[in-house]
N, C-alpha and C. Protein backbone atom coordinates (compact mmCIF):
# COMPACT_ATOMS: atom_id res chain seq x y z
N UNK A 1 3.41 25.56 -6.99
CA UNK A 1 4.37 24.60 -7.49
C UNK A 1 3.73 23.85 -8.65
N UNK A 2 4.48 23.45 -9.70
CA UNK A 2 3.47 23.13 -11.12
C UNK A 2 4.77 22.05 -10.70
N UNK A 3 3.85 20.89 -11.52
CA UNK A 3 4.51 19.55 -11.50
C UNK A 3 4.57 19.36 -13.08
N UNK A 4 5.11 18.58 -13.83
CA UNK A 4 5.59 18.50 -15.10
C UNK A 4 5.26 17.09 -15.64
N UNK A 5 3.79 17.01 -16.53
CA UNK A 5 3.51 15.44 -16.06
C UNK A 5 4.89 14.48 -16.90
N UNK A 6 4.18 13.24 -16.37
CA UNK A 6 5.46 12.23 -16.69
C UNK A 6 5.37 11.86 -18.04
N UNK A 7 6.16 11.33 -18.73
CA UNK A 7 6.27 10.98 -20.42
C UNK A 7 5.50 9.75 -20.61
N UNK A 8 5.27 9.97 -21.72
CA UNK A 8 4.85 8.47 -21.91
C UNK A 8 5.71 7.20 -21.67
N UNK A 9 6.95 7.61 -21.70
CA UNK A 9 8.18 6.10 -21.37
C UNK A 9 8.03 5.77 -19.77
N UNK A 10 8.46 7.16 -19.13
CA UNK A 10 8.09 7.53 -18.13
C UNK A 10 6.77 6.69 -17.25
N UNK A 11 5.60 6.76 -18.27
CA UNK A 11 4.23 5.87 -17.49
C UNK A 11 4.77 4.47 -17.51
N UNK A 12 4.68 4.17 -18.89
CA UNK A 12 5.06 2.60 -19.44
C UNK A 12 6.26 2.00 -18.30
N UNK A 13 7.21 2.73 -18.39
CA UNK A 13 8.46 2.11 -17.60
C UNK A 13 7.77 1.38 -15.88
N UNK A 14 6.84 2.60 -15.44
CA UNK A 14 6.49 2.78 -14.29
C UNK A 14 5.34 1.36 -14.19
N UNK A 15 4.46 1.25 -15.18
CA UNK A 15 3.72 0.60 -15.42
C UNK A 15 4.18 -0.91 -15.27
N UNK A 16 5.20 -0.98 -16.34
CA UNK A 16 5.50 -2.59 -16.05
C UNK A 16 6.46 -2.86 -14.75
N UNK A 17 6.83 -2.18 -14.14
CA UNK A 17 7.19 -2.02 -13.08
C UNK A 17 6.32 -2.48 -12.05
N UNK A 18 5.49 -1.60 -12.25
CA UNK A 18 4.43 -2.18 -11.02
C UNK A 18 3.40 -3.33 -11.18
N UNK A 19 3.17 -3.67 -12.78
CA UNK A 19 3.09 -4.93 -12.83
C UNK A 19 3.84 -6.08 -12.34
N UNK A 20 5.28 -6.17 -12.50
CA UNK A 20 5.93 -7.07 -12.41
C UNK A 20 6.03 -7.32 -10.92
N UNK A 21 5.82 -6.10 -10.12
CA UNK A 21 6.08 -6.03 -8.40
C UNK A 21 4.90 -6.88 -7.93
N UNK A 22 3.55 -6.31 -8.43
CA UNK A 22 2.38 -7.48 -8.19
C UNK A 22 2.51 -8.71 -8.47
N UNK A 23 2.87 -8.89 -9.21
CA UNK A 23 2.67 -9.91 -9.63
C UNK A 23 3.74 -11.23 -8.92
N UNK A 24 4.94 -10.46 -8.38
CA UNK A 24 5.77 -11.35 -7.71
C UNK A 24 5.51 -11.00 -6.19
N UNK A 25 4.20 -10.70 -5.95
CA UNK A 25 3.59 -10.35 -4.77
C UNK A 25 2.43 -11.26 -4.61
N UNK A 26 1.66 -11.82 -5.87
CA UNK A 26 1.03 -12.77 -5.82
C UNK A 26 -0.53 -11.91 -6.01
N UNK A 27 -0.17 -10.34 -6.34
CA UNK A 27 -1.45 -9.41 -6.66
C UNK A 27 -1.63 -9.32 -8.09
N UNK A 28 -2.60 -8.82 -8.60
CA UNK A 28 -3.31 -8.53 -9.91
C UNK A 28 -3.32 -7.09 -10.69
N UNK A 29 -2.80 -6.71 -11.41
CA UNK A 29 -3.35 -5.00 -12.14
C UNK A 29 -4.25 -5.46 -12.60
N UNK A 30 -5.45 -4.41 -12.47
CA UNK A 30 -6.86 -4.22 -13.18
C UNK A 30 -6.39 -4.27 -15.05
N UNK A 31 -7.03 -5.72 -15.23
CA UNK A 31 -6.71 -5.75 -16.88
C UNK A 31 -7.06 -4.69 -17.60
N UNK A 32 -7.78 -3.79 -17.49
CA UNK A 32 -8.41 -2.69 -18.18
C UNK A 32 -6.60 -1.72 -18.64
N UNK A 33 -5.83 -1.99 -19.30
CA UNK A 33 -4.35 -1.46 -19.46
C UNK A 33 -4.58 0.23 -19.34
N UNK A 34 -5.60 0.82 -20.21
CA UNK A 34 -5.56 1.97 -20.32
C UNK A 34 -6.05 2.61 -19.08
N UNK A 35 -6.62 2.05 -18.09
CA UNK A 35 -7.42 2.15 -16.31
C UNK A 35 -6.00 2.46 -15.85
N UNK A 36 -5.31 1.27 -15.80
CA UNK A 36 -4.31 0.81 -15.12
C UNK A 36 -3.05 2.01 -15.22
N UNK A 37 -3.01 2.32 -16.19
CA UNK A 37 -1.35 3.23 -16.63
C UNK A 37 -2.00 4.75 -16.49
N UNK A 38 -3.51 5.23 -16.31
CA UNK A 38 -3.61 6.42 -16.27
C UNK A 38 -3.24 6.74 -14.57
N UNK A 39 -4.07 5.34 -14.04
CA UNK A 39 -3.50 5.28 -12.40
C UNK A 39 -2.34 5.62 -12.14
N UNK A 40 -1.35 4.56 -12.88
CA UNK A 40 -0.15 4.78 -12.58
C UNK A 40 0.82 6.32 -13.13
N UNK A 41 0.10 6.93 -13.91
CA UNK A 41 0.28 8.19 -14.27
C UNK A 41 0.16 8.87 -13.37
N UNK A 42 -1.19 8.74 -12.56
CA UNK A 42 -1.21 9.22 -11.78
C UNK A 42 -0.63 9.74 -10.28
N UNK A 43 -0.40 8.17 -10.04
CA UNK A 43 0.55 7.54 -9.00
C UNK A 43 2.25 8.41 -9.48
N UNK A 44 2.72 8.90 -10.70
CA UNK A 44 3.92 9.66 -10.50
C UNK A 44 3.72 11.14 -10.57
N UNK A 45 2.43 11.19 -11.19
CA UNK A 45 2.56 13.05 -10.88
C UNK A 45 2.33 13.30 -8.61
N UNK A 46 1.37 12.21 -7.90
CA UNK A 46 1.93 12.92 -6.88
C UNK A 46 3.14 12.20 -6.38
N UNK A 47 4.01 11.51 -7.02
CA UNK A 47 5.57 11.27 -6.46
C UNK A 47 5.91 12.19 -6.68
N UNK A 48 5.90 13.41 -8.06
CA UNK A 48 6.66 13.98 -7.96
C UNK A 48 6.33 15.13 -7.01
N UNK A 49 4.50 15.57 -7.10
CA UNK A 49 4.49 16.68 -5.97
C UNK A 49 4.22 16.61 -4.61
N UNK A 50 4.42 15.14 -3.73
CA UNK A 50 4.27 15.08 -3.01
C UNK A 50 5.66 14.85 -2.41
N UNK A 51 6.22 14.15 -3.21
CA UNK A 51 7.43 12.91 -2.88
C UNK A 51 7.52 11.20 -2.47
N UNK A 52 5.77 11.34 -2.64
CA UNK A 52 5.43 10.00 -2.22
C UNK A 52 4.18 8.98 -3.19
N UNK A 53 4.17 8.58 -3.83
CA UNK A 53 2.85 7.54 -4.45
C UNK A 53 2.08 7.35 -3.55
N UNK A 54 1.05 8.78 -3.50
CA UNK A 54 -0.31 9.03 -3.19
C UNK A 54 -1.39 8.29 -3.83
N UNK A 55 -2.06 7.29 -3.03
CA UNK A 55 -2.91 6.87 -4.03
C UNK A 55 -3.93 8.25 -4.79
N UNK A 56 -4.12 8.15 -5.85
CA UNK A 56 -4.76 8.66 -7.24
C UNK A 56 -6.34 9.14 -6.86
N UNK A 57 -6.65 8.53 -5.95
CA UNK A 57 -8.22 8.57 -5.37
C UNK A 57 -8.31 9.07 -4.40
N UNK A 58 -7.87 9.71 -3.65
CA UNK A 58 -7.90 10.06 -2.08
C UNK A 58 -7.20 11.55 -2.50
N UNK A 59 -7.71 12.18 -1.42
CA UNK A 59 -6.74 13.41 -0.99
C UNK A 59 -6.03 13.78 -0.46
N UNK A 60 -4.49 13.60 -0.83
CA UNK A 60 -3.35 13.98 0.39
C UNK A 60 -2.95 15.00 0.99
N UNK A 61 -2.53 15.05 1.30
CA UNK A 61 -2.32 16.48 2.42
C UNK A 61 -1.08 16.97 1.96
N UNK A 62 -0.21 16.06 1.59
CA UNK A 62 1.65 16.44 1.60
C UNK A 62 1.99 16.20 2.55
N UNK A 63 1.33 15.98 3.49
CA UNK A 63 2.17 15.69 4.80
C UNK A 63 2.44 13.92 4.80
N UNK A 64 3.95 13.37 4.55
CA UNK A 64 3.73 11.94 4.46
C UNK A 64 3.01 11.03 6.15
N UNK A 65 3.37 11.48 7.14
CA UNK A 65 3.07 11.09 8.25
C UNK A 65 1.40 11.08 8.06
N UNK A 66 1.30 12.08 7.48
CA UNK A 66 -0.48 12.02 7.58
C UNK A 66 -1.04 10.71 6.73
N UNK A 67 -0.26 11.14 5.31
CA UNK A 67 -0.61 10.10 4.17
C UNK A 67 -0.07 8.88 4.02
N UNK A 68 0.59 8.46 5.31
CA UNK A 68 1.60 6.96 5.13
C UNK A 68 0.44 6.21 4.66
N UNK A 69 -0.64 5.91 5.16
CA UNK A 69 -1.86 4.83 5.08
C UNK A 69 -2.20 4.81 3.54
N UNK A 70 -2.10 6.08 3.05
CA UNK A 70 -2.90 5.63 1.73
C UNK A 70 -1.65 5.95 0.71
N UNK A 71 -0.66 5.81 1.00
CA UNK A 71 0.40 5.65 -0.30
C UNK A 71 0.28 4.32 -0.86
N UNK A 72 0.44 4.31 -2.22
CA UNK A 72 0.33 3.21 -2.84
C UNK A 72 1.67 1.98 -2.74
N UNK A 73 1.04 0.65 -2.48
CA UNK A 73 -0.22 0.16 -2.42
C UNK A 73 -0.66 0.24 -0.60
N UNK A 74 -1.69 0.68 -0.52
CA UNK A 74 -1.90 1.56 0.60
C UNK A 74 -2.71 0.30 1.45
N UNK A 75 -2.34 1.23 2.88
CA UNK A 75 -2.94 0.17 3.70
C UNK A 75 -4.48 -0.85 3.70
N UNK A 76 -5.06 -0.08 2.93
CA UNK A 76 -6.75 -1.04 2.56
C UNK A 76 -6.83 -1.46 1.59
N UNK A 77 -5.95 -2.10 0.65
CA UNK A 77 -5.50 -3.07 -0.62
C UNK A 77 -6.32 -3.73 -0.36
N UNK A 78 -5.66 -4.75 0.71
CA UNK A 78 -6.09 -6.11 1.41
C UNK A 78 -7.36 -6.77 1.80
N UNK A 79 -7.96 -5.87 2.42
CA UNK A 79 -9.35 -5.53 2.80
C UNK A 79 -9.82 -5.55 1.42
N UNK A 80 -9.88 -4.49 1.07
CA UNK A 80 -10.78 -4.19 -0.36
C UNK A 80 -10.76 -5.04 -1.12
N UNK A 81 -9.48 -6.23 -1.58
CA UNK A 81 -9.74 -6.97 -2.53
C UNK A 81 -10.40 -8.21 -2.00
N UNK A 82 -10.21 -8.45 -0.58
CA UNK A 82 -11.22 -9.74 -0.06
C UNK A 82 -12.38 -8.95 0.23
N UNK A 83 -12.95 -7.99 -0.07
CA UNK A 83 -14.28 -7.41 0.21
C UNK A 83 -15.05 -7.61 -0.62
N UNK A 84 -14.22 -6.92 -2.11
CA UNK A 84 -14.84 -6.00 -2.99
C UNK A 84 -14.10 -6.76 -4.23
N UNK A 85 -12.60 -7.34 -4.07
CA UNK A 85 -12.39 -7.81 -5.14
C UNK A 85 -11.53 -6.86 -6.24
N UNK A 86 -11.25 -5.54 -5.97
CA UNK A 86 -10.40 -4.50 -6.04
C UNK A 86 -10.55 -4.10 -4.93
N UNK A 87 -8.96 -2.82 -4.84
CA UNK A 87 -8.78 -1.88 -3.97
C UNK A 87 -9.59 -0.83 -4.24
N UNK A 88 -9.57 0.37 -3.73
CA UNK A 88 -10.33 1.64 -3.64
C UNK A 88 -10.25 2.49 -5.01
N UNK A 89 -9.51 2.13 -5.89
CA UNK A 89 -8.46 3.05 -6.76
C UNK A 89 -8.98 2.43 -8.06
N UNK A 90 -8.69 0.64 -7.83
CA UNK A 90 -9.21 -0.20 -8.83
C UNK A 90 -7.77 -0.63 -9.60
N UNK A 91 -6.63 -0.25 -9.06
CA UNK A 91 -5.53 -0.74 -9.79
C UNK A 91 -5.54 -2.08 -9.60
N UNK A 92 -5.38 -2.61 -8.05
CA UNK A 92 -5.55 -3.67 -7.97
C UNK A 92 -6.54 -4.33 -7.72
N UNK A 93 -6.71 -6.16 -8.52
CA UNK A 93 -7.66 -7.01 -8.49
C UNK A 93 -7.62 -7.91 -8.41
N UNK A 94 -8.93 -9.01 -7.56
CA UNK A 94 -8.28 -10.35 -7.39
C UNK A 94 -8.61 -10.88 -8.64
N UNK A 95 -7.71 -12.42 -8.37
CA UNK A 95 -7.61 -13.46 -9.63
C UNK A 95 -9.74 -13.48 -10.09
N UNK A 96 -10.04 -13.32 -9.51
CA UNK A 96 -11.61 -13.42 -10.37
C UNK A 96 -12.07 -12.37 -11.07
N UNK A 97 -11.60 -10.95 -10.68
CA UNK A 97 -12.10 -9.91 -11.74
C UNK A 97 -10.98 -9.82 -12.78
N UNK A 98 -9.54 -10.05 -12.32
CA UNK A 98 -8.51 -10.45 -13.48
C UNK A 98 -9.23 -11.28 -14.81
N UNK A 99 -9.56 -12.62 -14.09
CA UNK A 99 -10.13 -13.53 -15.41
C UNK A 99 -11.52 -13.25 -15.79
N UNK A 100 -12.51 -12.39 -15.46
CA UNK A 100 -13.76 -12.07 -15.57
C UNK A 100 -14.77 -12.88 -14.93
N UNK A 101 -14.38 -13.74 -14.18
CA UNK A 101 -15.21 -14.38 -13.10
C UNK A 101 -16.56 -13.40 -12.03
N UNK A 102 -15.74 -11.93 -12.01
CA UNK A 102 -16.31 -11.00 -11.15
C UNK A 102 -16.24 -9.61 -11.76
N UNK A 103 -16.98 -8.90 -11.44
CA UNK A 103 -17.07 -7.92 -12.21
C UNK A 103 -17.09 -6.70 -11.32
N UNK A 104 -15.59 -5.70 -11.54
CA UNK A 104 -16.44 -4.64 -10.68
C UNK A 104 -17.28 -3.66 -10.15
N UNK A 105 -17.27 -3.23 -9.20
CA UNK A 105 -18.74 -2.02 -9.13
C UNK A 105 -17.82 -1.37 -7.38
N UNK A 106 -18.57 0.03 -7.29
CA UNK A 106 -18.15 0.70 -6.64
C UNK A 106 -17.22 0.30 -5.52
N UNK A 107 -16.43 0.72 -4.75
CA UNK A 107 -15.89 0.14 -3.51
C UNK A 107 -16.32 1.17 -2.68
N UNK A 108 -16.42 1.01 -1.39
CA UNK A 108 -16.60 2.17 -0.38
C UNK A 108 -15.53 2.51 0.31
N UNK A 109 -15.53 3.82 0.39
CA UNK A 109 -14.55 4.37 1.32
C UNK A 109 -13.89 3.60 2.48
N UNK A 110 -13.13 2.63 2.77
CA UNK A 110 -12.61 2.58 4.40
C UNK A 110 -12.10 3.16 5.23
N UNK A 111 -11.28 4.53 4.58
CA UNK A 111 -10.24 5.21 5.37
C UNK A 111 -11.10 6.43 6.12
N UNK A 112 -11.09 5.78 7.42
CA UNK A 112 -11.63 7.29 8.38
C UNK A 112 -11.48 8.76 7.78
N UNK A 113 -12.64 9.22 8.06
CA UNK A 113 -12.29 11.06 7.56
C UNK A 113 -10.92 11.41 8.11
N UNK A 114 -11.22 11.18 9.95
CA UNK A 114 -10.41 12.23 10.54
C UNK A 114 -9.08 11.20 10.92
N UNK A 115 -8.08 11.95 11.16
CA UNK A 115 -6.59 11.11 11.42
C UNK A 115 -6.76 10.63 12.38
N UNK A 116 -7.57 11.14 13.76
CA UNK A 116 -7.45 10.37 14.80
C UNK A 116 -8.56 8.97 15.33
N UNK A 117 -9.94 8.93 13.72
CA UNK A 117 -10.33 7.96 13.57
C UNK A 117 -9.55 6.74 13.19
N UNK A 118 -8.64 6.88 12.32
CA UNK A 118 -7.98 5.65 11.62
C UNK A 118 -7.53 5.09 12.71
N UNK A 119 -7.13 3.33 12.10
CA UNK A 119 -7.02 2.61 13.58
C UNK A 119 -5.43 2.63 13.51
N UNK A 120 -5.30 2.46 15.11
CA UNK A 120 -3.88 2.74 15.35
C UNK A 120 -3.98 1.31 16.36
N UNK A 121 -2.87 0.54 15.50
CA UNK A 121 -2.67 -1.10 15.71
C UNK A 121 -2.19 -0.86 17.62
N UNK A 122 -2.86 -1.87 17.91
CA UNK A 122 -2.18 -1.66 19.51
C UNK A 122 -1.59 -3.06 19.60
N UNK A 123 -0.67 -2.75 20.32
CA UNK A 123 0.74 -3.82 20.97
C UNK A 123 -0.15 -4.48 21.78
N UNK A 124 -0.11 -5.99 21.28
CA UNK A 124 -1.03 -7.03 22.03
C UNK A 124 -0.12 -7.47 23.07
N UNK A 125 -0.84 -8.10 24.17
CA UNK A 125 -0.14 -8.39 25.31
C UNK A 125 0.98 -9.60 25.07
N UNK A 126 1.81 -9.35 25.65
CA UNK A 126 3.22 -11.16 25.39
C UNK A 126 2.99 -11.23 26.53
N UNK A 127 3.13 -12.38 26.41
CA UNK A 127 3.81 -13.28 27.82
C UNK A 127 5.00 -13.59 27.16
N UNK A 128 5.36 -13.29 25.94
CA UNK A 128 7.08 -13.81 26.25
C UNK A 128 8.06 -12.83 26.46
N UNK A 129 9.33 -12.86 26.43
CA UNK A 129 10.24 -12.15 26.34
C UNK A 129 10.75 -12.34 25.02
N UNK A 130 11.11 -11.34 24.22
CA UNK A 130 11.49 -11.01 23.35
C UNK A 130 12.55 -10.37 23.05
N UNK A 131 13.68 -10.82 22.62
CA UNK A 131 15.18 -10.24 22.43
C UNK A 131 15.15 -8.89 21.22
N UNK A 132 14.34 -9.03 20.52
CA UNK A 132 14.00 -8.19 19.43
C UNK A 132 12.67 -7.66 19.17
N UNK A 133 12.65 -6.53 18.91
CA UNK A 133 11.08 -6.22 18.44
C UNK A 133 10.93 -6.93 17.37
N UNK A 134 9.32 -6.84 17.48
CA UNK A 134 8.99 -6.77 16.01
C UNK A 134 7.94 -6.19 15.26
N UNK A 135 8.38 -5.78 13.91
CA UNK A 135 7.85 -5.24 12.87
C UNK A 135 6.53 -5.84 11.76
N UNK A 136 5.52 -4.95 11.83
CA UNK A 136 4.74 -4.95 10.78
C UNK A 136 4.71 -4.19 9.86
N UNK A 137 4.14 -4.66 8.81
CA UNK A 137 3.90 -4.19 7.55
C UNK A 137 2.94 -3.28 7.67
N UNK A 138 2.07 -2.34 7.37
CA UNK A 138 1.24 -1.40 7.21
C UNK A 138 0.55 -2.19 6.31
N UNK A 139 0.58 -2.53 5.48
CA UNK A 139 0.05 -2.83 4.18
C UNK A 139 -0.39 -3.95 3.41
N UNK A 140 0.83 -5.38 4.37
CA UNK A 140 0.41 -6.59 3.95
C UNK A 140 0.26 -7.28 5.73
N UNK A 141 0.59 -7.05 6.47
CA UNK A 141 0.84 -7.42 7.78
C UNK A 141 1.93 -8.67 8.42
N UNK A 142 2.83 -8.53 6.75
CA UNK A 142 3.84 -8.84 7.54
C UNK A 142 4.78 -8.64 8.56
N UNK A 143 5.01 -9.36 9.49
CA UNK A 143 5.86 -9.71 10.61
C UNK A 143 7.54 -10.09 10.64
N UNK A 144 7.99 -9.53 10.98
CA UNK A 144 9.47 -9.59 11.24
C UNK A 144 9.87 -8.98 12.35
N UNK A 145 10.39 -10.25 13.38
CA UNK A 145 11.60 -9.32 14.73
C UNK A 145 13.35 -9.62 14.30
N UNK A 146 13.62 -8.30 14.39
CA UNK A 146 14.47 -7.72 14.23
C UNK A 146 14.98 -6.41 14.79
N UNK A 147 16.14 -5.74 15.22
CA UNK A 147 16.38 -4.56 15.52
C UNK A 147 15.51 -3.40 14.77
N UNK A 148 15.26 -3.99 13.59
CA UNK A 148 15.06 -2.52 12.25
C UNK A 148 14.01 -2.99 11.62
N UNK A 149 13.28 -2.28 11.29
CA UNK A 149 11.97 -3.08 10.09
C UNK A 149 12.98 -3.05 8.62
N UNK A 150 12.86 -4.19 7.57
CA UNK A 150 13.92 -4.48 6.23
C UNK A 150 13.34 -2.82 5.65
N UNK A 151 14.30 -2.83 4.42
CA UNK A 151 14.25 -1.31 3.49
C UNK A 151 12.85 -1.84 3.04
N UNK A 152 12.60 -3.20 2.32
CA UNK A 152 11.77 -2.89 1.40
C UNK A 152 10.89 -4.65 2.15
N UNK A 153 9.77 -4.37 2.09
CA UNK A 153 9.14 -5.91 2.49
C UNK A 153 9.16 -6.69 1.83
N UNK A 154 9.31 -8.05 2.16
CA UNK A 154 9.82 -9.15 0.94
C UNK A 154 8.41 -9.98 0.60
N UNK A 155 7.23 -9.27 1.01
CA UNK A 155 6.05 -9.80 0.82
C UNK A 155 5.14 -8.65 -0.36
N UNK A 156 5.14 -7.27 0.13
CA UNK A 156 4.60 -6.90 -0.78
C UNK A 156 5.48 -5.40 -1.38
N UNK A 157 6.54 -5.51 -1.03
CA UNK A 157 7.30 -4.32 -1.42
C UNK A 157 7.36 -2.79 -1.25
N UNK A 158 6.41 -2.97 0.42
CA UNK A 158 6.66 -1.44 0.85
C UNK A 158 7.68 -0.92 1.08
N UNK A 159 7.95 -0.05 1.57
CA UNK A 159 9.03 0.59 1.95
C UNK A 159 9.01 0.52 3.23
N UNK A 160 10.33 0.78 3.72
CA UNK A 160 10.30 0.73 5.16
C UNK A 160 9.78 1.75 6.35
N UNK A 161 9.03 2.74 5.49
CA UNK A 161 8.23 3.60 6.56
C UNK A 161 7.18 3.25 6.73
N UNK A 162 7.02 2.24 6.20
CA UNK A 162 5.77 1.42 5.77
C UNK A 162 5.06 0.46 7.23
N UNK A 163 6.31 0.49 7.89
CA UNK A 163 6.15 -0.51 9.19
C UNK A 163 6.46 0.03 9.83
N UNK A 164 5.86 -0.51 11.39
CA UNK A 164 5.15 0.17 12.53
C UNK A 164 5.81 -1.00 13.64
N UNK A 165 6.21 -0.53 14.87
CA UNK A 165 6.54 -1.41 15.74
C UNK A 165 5.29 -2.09 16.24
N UNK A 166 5.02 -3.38 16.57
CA UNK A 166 4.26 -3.88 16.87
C UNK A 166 4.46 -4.83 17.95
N UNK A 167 5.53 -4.92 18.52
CA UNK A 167 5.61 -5.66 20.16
C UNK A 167 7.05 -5.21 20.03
N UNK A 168 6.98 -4.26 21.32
CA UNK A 168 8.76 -4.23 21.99
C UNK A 168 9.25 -4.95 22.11
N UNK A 169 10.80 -5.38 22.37
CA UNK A 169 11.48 -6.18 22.61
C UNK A 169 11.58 -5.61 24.35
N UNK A 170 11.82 -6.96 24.96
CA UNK A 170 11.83 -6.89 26.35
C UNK A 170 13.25 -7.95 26.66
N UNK A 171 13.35 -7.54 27.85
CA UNK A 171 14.99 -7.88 28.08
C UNK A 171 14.95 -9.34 28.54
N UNK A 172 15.47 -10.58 28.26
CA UNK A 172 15.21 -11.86 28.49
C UNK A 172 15.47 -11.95 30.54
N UNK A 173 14.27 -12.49 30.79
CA UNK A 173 14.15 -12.78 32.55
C UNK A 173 15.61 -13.24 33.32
């Protein structure tokens, strides 16, 4: 299968796009512009051969179930930028390597080799009853109970495969 890379409008469009999403997320693109848009170049050639924004650095499988964790912006953003100050990829950065306060240098791998290393969030104990489950984020760890996890998170703009049940709803006593 040959993929057909994306145009230059195509990057740009994509680009300020995902600037503007960070940024009303309260995240950073790596000022480096020409870093930033080859990423995001990147980030649409595997939308188109995967069907999903594979992060650019990692190796996906095609299988999305396998690769939910590291679609962009992928589950170790968060981590990495209170670690390291970027993510794994380097698209994103905190407000100190943004303004040159910090400077970056390598990040290390977090994501387990094998699938059945990665951590799989466990349903903490309630003592309450709960009329509704509720939903986390994969990615930012937002919380919402509700019947349904939302289409898109109103914190960092995953998608809704993006979230994971995280306490059943139990039937009121």
């Amino acid at each position: 299968m040959s993929t057909i890379p994306p145009s230059q409008e195509q990057v740009a469009a994509a680009y300020q796009r995902c600037k503007k999403e960070a940024e009303a997320g309260g995240y950073h693109l790596n000022p480096d512009v020409e870093f930033s848009t080859a990423l995001v170049a990147s980030l649409l050639v595997n939308q188109q051969r995967y069907g999903y924004p594979a992060c650019p650095c990692r190796l996906a499988t095609g299988m999305k179930q396998e690769d939910v964790d590291i679609i962009c912006p992928c589950d170790y953003r968060d981590a990495d930028l209170t670690s390291h100050g970027a993510c794994y990829c380097g698209l994103y950065v905190s407000q100190a390597v943004k303004s040159g306060e910090a400077s970056l240098h390598p990040i290390p791998e977090r994501r387990p080799s094998k699938r059945e290393d990665r951590p799989q969030f466990q349903q903490p104990a309630s003592q309450f009853r709960l009329g509704k489950p509720v939903w986390r984020c994969r990615v930012c760890g937002y919380l919402c109970a509700r019947d349904d996890p939302p289409d898109v998170c109103p914190i960092c703009k995953a998608k809704k495969d993006r979230f994971e049940l995280f306490i059943e709803a139990k039937s009121p006593i």
